[in-house]
Protein backbone atom coordinates (compact mmCIF):
# COMPACT_ATOMS: atom_id res chain seq x y z
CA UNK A 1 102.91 131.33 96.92
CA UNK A 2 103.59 131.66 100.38
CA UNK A 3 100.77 131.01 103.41
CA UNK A 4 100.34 133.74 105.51
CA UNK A 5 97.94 136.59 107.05
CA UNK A 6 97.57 139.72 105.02
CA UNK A 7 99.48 142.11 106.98
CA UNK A 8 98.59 146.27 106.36
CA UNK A 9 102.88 146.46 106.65
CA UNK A 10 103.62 144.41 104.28
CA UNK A 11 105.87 146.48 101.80
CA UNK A 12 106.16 144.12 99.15
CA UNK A 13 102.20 143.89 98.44
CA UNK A 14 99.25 146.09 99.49
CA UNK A 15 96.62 142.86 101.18
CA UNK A 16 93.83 142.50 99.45
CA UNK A 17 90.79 143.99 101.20
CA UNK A 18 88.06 141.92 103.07
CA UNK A 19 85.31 142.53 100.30
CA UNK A 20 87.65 141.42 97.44
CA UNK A 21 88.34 138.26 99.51
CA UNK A 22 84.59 138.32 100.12
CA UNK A 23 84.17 138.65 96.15
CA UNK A 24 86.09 135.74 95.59
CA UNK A 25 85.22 133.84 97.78
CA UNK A 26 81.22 134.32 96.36
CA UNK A 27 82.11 133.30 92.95
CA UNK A 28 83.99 130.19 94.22
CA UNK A 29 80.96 129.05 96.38
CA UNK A 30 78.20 129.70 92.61
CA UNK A 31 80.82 127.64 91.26
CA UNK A 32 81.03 125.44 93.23
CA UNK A 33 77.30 124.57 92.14
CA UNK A 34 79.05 122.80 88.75
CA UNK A 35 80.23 120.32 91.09
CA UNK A 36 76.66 118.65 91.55
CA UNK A 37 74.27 116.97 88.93
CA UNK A 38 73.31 117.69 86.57
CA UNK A 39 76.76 118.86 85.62
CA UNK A 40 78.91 116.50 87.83
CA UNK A 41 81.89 118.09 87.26
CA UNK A 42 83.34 117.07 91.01
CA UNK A 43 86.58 118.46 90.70
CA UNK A 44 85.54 121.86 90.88
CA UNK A 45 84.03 121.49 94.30
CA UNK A 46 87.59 120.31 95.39
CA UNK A 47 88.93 123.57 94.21
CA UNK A 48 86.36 125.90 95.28
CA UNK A 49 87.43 124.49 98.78
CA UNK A 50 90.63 125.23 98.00
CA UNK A 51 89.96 128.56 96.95
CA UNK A 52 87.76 129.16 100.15
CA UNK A 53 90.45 128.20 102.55
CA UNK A 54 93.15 129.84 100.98
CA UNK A 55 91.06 133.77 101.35
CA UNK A 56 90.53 132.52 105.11
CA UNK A 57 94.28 131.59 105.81
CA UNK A 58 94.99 135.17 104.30
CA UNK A 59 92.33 137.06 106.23
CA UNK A 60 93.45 139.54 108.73
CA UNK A 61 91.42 138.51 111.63
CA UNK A 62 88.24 136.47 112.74
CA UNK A 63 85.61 138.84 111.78
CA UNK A 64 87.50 138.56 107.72
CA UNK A 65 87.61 135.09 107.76
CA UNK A 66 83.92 134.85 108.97
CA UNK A 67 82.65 137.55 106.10
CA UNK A 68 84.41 135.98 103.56
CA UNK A 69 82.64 132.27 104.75
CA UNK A 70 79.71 134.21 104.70
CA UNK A 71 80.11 135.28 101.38
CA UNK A 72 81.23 131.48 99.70
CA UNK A 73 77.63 130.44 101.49
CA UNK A 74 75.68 132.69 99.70
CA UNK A 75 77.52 132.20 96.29
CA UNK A 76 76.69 128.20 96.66
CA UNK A 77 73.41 128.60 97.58
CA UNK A 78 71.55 131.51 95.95
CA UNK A 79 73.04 129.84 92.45
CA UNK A 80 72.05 126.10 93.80
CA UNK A 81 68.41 126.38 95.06
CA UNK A 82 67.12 129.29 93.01
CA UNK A 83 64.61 127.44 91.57
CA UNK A 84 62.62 128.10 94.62
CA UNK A 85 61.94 131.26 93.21
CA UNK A 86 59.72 129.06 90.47
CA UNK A 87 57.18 128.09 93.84
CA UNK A 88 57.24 130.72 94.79
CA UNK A 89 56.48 132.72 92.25
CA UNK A 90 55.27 130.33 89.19
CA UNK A 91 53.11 128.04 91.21
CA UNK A 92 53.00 130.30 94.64
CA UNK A 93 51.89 133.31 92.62
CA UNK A 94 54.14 135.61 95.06
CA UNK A 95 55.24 138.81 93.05
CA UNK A 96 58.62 137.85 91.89
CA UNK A 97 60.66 140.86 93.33
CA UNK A 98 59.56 139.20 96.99
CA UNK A 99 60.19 135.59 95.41
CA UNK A 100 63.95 136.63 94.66
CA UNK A 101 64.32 138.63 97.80
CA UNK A 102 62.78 135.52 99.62
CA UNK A 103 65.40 133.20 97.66
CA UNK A 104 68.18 135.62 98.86
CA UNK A 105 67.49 135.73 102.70
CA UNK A 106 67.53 132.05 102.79
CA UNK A 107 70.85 132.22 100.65
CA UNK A 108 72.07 134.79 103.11
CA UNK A 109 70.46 132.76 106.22
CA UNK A 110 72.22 129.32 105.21
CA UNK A 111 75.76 131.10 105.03
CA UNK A 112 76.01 131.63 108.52
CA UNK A 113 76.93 128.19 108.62
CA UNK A 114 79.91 128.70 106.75
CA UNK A 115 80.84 132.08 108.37
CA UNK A 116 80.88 130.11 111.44
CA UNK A 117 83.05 127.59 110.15
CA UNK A 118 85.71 130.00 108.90
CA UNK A 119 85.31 132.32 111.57
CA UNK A 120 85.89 129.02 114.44
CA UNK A 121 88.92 128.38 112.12
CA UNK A 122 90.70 131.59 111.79
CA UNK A 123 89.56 131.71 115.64
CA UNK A 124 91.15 128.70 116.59
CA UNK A 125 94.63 129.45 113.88
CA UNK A 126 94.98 133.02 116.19
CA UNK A 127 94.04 131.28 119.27
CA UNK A 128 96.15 128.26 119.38
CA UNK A 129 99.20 129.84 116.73
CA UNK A 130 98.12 127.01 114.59
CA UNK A 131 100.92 126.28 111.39
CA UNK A 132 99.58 126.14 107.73
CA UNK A 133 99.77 121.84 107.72
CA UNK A 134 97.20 121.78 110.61
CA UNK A 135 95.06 123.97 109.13
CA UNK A 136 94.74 122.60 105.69
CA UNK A 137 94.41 119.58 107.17
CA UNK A 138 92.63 119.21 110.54
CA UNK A 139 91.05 122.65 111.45
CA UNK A 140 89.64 124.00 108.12
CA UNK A 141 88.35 120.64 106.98
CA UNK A 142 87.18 119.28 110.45
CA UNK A 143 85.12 123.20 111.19
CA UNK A 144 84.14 123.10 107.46
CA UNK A 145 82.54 119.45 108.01
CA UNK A 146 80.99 119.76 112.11
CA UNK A 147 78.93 122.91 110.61
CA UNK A 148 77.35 120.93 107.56
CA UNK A 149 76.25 118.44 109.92
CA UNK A 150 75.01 120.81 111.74
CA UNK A 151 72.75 122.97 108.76
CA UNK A 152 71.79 118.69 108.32
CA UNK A 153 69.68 119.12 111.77
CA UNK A 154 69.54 122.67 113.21
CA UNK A 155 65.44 124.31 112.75
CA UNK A 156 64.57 120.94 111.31
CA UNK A 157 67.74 120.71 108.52
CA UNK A 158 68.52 121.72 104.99
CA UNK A 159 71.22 119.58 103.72
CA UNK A 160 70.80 120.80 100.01
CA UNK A 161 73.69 120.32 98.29
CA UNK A 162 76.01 119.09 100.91
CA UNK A 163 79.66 118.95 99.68
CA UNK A 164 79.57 114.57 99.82
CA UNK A 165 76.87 114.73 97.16
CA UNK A 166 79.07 116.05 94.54
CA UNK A 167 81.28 112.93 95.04
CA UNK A 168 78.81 110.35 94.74
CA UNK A 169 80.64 109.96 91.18
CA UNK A 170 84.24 110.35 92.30
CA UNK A 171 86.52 107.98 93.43
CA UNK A 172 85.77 109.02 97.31
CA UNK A 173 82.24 107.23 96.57
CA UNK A 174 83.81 104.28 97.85
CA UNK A 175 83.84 105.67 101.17
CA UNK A 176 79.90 106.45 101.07
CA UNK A 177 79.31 102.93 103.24
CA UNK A 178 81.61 103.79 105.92
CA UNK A 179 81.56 107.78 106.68
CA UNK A 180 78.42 108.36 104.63
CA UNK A 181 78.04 111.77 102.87
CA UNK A 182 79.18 113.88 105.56
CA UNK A 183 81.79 111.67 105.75
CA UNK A 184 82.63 112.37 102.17
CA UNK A 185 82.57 116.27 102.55
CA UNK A 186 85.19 116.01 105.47
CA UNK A 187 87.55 114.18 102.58
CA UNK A 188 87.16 116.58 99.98
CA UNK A 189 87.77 119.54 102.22
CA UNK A 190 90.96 117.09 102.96
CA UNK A 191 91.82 116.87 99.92
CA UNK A 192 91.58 121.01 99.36
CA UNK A 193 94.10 121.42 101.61
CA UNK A 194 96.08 118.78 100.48
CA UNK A 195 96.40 120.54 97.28
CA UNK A 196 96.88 123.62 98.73
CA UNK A 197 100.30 122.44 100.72
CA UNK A 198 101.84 121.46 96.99
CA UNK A 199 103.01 125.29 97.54
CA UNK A 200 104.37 124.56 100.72
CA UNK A 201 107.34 122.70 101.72
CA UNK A 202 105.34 119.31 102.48
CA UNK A 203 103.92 119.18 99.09
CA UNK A 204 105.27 115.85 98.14
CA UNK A 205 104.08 114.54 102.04
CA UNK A 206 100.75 116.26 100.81
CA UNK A 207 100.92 115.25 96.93
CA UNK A 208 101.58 111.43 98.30
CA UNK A 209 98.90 111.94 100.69
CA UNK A 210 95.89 112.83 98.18
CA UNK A 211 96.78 110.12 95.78
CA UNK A 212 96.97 107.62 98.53
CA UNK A 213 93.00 108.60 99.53
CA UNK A 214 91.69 108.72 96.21
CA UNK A 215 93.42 105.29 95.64
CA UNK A 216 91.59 103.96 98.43
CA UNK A 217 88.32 105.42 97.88
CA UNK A 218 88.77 104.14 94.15
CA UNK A 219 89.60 100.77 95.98
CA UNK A 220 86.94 100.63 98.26
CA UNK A 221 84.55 100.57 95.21
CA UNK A 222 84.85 96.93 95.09
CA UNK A 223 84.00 95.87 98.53
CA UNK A 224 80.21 94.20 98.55
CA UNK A 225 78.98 95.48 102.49
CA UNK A 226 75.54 93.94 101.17
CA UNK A 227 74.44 90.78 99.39
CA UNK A 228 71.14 89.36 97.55
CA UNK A 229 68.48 88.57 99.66
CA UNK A 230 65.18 86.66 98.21
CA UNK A 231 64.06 86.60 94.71
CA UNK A 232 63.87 89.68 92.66
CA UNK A 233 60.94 91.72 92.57
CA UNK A 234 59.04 93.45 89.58
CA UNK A 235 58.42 97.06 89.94
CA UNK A 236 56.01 99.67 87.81
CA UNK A 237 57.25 103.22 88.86
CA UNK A 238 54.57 105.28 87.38
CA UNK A 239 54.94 109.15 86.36
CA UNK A 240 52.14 111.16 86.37
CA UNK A 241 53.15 114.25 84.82
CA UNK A 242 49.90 116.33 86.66
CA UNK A 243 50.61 120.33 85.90
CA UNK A 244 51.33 121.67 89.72
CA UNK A 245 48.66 124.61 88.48
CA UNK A 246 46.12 121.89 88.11
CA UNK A 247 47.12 119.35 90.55
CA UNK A 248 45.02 120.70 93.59
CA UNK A 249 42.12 122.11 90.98
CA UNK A 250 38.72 120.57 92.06
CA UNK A 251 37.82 120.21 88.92
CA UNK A 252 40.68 118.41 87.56
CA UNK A 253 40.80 115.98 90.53
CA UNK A 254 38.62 113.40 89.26
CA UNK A 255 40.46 113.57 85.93
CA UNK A 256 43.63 112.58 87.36
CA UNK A 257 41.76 110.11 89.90
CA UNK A 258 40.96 108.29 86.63
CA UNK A 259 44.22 108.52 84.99
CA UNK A 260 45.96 107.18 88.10
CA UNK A 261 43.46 104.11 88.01
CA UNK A 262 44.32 103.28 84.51
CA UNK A 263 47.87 103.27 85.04
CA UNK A 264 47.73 101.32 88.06
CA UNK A 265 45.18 98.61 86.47
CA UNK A 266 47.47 98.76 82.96
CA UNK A 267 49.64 96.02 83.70
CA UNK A 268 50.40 93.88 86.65
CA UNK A 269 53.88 93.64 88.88
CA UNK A 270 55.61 92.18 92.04
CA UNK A 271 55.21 96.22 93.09
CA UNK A 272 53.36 99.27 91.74
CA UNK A 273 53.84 102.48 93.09
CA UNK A 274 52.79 106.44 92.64
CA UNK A 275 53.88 109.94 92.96
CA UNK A 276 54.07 111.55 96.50
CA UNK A 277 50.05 112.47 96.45
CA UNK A 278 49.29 111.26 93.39
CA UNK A 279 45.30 110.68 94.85
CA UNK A 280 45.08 114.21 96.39
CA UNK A 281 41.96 113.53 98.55
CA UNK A 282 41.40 111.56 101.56
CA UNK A 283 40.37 107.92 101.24
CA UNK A 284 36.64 108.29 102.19
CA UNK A 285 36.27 111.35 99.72
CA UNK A 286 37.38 108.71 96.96
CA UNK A 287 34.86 107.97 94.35
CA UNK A 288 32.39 104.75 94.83
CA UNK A 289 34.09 101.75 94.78
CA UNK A 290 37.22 103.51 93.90
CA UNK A 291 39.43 101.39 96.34
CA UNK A 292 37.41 98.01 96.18
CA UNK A 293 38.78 98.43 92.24
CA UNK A 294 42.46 98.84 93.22
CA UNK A 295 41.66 95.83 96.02
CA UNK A 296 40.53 93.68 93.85
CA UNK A 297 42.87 94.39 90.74
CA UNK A 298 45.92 93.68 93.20
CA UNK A 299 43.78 90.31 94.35
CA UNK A 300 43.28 88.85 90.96
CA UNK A 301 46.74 89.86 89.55
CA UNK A 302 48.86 88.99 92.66
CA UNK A 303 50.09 92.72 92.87
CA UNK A 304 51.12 95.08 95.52
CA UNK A 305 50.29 98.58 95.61
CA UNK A 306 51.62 102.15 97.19
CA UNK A 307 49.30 104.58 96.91
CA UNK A 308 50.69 108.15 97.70
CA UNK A 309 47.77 109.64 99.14
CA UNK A 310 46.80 112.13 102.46
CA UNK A 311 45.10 110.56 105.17
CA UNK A 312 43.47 110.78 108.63
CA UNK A 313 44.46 109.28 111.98
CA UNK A 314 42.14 109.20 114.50
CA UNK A 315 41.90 112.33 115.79
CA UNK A 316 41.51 113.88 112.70
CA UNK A 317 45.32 114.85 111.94
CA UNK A 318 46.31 115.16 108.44
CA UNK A 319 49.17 113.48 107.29
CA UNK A 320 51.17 112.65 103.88
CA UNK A 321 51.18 109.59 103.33
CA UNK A 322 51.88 106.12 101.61
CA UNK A 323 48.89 103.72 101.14
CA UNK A 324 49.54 100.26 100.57
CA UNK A 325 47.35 98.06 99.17
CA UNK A 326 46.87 94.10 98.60
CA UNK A 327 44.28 91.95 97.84
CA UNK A 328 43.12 91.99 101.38
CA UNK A 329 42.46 95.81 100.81
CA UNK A 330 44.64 99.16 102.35
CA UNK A 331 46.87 96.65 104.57
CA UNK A 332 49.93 99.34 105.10
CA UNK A 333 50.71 102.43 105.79
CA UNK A 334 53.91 104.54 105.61
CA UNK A 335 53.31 108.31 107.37
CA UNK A 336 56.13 110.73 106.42
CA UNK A 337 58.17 111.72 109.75
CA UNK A 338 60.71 114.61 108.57
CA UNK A 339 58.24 117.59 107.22
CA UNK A 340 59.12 120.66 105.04
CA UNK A 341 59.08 124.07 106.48
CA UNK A 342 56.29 126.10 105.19
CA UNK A 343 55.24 123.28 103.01
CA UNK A 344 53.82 120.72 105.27
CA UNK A 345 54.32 122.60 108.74
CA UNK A 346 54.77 126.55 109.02
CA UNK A 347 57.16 127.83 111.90
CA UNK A 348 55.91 129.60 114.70
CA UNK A 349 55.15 133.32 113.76
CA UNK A 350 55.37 133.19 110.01
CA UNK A 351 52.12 132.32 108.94
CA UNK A 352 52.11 135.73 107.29
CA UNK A 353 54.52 134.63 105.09
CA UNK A 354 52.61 131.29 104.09
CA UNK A 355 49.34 133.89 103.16
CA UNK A 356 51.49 136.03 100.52
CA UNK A 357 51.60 132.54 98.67
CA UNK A 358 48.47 130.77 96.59
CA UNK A 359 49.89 127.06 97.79
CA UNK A 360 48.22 124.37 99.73
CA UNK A 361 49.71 124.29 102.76
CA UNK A 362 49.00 123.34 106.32
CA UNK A 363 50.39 122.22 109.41
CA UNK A 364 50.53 118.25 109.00
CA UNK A 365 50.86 115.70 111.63
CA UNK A 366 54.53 113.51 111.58
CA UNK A 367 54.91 110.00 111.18
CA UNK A 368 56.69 107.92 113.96
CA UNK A 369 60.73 108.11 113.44
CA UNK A 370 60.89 104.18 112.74
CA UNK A 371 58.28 102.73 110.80
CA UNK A 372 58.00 99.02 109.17
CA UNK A 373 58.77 98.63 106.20
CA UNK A 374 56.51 96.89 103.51
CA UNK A 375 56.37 93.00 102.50
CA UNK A 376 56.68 92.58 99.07
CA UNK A 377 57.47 88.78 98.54
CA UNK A 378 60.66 87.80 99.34
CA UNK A 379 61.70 91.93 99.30
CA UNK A 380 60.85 94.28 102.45
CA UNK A 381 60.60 98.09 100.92
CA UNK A 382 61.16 100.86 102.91
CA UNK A 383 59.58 104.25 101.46
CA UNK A 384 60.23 107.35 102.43
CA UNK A 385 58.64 110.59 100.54
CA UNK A 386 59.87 113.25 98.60
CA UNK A 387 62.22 115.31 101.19
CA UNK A 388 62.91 112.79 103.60
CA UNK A 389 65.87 111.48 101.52
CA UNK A 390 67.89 114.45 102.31
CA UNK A 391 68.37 112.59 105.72
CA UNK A 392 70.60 109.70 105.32
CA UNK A 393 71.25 109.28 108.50
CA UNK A 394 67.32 108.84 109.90
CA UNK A 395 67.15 106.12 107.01
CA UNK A 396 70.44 104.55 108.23
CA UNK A 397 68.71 104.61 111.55
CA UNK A 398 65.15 102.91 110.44
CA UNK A 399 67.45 99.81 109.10
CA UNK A 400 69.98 99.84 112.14
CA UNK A 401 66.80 99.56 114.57
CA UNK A 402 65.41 96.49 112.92
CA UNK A 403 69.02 94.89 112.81
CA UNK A 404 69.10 96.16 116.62
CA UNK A 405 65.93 94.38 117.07
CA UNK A 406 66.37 91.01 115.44
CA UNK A 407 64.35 91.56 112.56
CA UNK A 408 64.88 91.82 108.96
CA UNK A 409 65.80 95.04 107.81
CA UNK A 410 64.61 96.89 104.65
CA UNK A 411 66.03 95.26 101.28
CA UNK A 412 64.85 98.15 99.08
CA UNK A 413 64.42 101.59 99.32
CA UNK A 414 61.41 103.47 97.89
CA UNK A 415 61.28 107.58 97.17
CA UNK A 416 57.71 108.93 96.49
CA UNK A 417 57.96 112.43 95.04
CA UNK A 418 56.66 115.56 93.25
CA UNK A 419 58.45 117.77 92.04
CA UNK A 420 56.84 119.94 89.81
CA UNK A 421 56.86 122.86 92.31
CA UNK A 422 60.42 123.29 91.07
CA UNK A 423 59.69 123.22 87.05
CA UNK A 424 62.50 121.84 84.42
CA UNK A 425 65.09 122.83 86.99
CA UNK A 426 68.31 122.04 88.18
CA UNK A 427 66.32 120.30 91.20
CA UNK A 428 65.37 117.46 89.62
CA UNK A 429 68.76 115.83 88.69
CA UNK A 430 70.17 117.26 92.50
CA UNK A 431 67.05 115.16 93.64
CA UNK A 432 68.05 112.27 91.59
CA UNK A 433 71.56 112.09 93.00
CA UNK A 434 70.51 112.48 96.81
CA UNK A 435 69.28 109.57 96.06
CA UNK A 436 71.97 107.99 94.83
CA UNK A 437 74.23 108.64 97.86
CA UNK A 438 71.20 106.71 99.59
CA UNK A 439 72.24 103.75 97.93
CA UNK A 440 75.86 103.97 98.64
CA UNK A 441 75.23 104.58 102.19
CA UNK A 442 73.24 101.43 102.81
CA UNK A 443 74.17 99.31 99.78
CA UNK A 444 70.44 98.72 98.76
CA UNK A 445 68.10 99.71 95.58
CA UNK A 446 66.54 102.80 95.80
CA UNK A 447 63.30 102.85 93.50
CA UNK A 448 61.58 106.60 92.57
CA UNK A 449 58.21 106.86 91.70
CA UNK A 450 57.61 111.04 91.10
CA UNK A 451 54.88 113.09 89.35
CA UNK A 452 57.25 114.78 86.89
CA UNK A 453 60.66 113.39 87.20
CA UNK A 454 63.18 112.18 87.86
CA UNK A 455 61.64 108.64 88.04
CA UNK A 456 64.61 105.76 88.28
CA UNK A 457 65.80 102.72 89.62
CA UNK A 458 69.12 102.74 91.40
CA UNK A 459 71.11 100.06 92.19
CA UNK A 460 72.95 98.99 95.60
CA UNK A 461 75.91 100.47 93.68
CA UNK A 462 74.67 104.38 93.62
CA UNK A 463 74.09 103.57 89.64
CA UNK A 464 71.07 105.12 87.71
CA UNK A 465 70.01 101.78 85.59
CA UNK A 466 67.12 102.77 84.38
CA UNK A 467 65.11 106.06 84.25
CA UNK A 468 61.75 107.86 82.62
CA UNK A 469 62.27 110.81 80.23
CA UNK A 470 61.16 113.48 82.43
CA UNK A 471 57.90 115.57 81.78
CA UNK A 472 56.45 112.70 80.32
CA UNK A 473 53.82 110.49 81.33
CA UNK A 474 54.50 106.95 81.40
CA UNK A 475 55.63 103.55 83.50
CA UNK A 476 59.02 102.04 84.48
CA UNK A 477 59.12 98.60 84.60
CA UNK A 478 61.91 97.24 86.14
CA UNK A 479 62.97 93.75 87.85
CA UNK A 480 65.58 94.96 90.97
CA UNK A 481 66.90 92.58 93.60
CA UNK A 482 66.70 93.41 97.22
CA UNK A 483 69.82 93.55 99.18
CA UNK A 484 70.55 92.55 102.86
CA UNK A 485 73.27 93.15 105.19
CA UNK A 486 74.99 95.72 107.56
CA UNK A 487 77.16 98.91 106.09
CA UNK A 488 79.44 100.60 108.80
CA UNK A 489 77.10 103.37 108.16
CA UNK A 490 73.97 102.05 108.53
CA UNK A 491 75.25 100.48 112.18
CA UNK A 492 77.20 103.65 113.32
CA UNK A 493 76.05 106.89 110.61
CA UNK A 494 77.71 110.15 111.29
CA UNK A 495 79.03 109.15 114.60
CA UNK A 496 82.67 107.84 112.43
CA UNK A 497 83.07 111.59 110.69
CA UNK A 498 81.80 113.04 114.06
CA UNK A 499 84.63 111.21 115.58
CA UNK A 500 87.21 112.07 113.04
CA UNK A 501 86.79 115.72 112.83
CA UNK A 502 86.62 115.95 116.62
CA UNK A 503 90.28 114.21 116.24
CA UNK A 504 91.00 116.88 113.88
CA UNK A 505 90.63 119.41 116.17
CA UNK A 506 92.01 117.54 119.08
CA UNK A 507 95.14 116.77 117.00
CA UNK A 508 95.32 120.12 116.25
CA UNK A 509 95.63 121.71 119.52
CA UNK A 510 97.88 119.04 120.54
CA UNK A 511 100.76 119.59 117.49
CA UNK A 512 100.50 123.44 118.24
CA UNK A 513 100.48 123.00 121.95
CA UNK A 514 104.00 121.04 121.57
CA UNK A 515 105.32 123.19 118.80
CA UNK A 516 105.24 125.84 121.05
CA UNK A 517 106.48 124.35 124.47
């Protein structure tokens, strides 16, 4: 196999056309959906990349490199978030030919992000005469990773299934405290075209190459960034299991109002916490006495509780929140900060598109970027709810700022979800292991309380040690111990893989400018 562009003179072999490339390139990107949980089959994501780079180094020109980008980015996602089609349509009650086509744009929308990856790369190979080497190994991977940061932030973010998450498993995981998950994308796209160049003349430079990183990452495994801090704590995670189609029903809302106090009153612990909304009405439309009971339960039994629950701020802004409560009463309050787009805020000009859908929704106020975290004993928790542990890096930042500070930072980690919008789907276990890079970022517990799954407790290590069946109702009791201590990614988050694939490209232009002198 030789590396070079298709050329329409080539006597030897017609070139493959654009859409074939395009074709392949699709099918590569839905397989590359194997990669992440619940399947966890991480090598394929390694070749998928390969497979991507390889139709790019053989397009014909920028606009071929960019379709066929375009085309891996709609693969990956229409076949990795199409259970949004089940909101939209199961619990949105959209017809389902506009629930697909709605799935589809967004599939289509999110690959421009990879067309402009490929297209900067085959840009930059024609601009700069850039050999095979640098592109496998600095300008592919190093475009590949700047424009997944970017879908991490641009119109508010969607980092859904972000290459590092499928490694959260492999033995790059061990890299997760020190680049972070973006960090982890940038070496798998590596290690693509490292396998790619075992065709080319460096292969055994290459072959050494790969080996040498995985050894490392395997390696790195066994560094401890964090260490105990205080006594454990004991945790209840409690699961609901509310239908979505009756969760917002007025006249189930008293029923689940009482099933939430009886599984919050059941048995005592260090820390008891709910679903994401799990109380779906504002505190003063609570029943007589409702709180006072919760109060005084957590007084007598020496218990702390987190209440996920909407409230009110003063002038009269709705947000979702995290109660807490002690014996003193509501003494806390966590507000989330990073919203979902058409869920809890709807962009400007497509309310039309909210009113084709029979969901709850509204324009919600945002919590503040850094918020306290929550004293529980010798343990500070940090929540953060549902969505908002996409964004490891505004996490890393909310325990960096205490550190900054002087203060304590956050020894556990808390996710309050629900997730029934999404059904018995693929979602769940993606959710699950978002969460689990989370924990090998910052090298601290991360604790999930959600309404349907997938409730867990997961260690400092990234490791699932305990978890509900899901679509059951029930409590997970748990004892987890708090960890303290800086990661390099907490301190510095994606400014090290910024830095790196900037390099790339640097390093790039600076071997072709000299090759060429």
């Amino acid at each position: 196999m030789r590396f070079r562009r298709a050329s329409p003179s080539d006597p030897a072999k017609p070139p493959r056309s654009t859409r074939a490339r395009m074709l392949i390139a699709a099918i590569a990107g839905a397989v590359a959906v194997l990669a992440f949980a619940p399947f966890g089959y991480w090598p394929l994501q390694i070749l998928s990349l390969g497979v991507l780079f390889y139709q790019v180094l053989r397009a014909p020109g920028v606009k071929s490199g960019a379709l066929i980008g375009w085309a891996y980015g709609f693969g990956w996602c229409a076949a990795g978030t199409h259970w949004l089609y089940i909101s939209m349509h199961r619990y949105g009650e959209m017809a389902a030919p506009l629930a697909a086509a709605a799935v589809a744009l967004l599939a289509l929308l999110m690959a421009i992000y990879v067309a402009l990856a490929m297209g900067t790369a085959a840009w930059l190979r024609q601009r700069w005469k850039v050999t095979i080497p640098s592109m496998l190994l600095l300008v592919l991977p190093a475009s590949w990773t700047l424009l997944e940061w970017m879908r991490g932030w641009l119109f508010t973010g969607f980092p859904w299934l972000a290459t590092g998450y499928a490694h959260n498993t492999s033995p790059l995981a061990g890299f997760a405290p020190i680049v972070g998950m973006y960090g982890l994308g940038w070496l798998a796209a590596v290690s693509a075209g490292g396998l790619l160049l075992l065709t080319h003349r460096t292969r055994w430079i290459a072959l050494g190459g790969v080996i040498a990183l995985y050894a490392t990452g395997f390696g790195l495994q066994y560094v401890h960034w964090t260490h105990p801090v205080g006594r454990p704590i004991s945790v209840r995670l409690l699961q609901g299991n509310v239908p979505q189609q009756q969760k917002f029903d007025p006249g189930f809302v008293l029923g689940a109002l009482d099933m939430y106090q009886r599984a919050i009153t059941a048995a005592p612990a260090d820390l008891i916490a709910t679903p994401e909304t799990a109380l779906t009405v504002l505190p003063h439309q609570l029943p007589p006495g409702y709180l006072d009971s919760l109060t005084n339960y957590a007084r007598d039994t020496h218990s702390t509780l987190l209440v996920g629950m909407p409230v009110l701020d003063e002038q009269q802004r709705f947000y979702n929140a995290a109660l807490g409560i002690t014996g003193h009463g509501p003494s806390y309050q966590y507000r989330k900060h990073h919203l979902v787009p058409f869920g809890e805020f709807v962009p400007p000009g497509l309310h039309w598109f909210v009113a084709m859908m029979a969901i709850p929704l509204g324009d919600m106020g945002r919590g503040d970027y850094v918020q306290a975290p929550m004293q529980v004993r010798d343990q500070l928790v940090l929540p953060n709810i549902c969505y908002e542990d996409l964004f490891g890096e505004e996490i890393a930042e909310q325990l960096a700022a205490a550190h900054r500070n002087g203060k304590q930072s956050a020894s556990v980690l808390l996710n309050v979800s629900n997730l029934a919008w999404f059904g018995d789907s693929i979602a769940i276990p993606q959710h699950l292991q978002i969460s689990q890079m989370r924990s090998l970022e910052t090298g601290r517990p991360m604790l999930r309380a959600t309404n349907t799954g997938a409730t867990a407790v997961i260690d400092g290590n990234g490791k699932v040690t305990s978890q509900l069946v899901q679509d059951t109702q029930g409590a997970l009791a748990a004892n987890v111990q708090g960890m303290g201590g800086m990661t390099p990614y907490i301190l510095y988050g994606n400014k090290l893989v910024l830095a790196l694939a900037a390099l790339a490209i640097v390093s790039a232009f600076l071997l072709s400018r000299k090759k060429h002198k």
